[in-house]
Protein backbone atom coordinates (compact mmCIF):
# COMPACT_ATOMS: atom_id res chain seq x y z
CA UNK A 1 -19.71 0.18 5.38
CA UNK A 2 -16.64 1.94 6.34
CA UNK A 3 -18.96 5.06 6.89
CA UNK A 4 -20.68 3.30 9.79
CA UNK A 5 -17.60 1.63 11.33
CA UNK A 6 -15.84 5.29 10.98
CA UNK A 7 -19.21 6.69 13.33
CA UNK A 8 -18.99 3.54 15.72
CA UNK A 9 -15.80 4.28 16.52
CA UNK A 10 -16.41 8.00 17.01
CA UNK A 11 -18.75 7.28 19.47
CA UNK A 12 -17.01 4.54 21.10
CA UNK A 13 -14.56 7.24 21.06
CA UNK A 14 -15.99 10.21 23.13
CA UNK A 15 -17.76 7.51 25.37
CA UNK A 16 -14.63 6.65 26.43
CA UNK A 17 -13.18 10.00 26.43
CA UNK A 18 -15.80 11.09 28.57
CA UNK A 19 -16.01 8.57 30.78
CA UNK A 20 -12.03 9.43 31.60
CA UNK A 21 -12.87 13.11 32.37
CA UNK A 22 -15.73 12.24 34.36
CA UNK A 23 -13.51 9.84 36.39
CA UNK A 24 -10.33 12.18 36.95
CA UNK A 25 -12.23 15.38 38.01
CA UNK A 26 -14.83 13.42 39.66
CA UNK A 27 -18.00 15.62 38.36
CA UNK A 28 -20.86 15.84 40.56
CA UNK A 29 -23.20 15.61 37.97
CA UNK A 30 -22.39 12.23 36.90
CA UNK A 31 -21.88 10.85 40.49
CA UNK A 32 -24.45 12.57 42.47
CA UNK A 33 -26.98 10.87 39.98
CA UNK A 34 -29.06 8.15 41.98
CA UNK A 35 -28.31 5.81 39.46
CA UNK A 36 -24.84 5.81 39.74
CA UNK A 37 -22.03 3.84 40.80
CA UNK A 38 -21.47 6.08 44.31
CA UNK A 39 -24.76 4.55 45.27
CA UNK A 40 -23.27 0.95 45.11
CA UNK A 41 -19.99 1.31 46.11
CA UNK A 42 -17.51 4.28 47.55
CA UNK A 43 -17.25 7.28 45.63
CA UNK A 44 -13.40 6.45 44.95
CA UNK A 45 -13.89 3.01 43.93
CA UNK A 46 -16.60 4.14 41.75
CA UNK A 47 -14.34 6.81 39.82
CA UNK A 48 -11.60 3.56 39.70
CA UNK A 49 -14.49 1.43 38.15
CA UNK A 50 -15.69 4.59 35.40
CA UNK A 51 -11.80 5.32 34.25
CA UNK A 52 -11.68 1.36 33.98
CA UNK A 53 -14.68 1.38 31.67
CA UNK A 54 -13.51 4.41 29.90
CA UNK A 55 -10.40 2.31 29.06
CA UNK A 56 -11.82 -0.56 28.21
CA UNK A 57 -14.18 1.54 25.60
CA UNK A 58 -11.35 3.41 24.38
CA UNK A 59 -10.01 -0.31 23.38
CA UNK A 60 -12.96 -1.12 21.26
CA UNK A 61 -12.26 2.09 19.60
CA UNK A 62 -8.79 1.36 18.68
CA UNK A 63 -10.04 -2.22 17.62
CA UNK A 64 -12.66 -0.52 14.91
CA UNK A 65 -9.83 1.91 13.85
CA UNK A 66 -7.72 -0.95 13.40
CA UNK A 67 -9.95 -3.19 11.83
CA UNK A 68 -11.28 -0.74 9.38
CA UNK A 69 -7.73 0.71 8.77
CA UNK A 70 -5.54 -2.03 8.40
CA UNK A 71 -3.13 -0.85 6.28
CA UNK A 72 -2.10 2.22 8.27
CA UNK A 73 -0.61 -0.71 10.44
């Protein structure tokens, strides 16, 4: 069980990680995609929105690690 928690929160992990590069260099790859957030809103408020979802994914990480690891707390 820990095994799979341990590879949730990896993932969580560079999803969230990823989502913060994507957001501070604004890559055109991710934002010139049609099904992207440019195409609903400005491309600045969109980079906002993906560094606010990076967060927010980055916090279920942390919540895994912490609820798998509770004694390193």
């Amino acid at each position: 069980m820990v095994t799979a928690k341990c590879l949730l929160m990896a993932i969580f992990a560079l999803a969230g990680v990823l989502c913060l590069i994507v957001a501070a260099t604004g890559a055109e790859w991710f934002f010139n995609s049609p099904q992207s957030l440019p195409g609903m809103l400005p491309r600045k408020a969109a980079r906002v929105v993906t560094a606010l979802l990076g967060v927010a994914v980055l916090l279920m990480a942390s919540n895994i690690f912490h609820d798998t690891f509770p004694s390193l707390f």
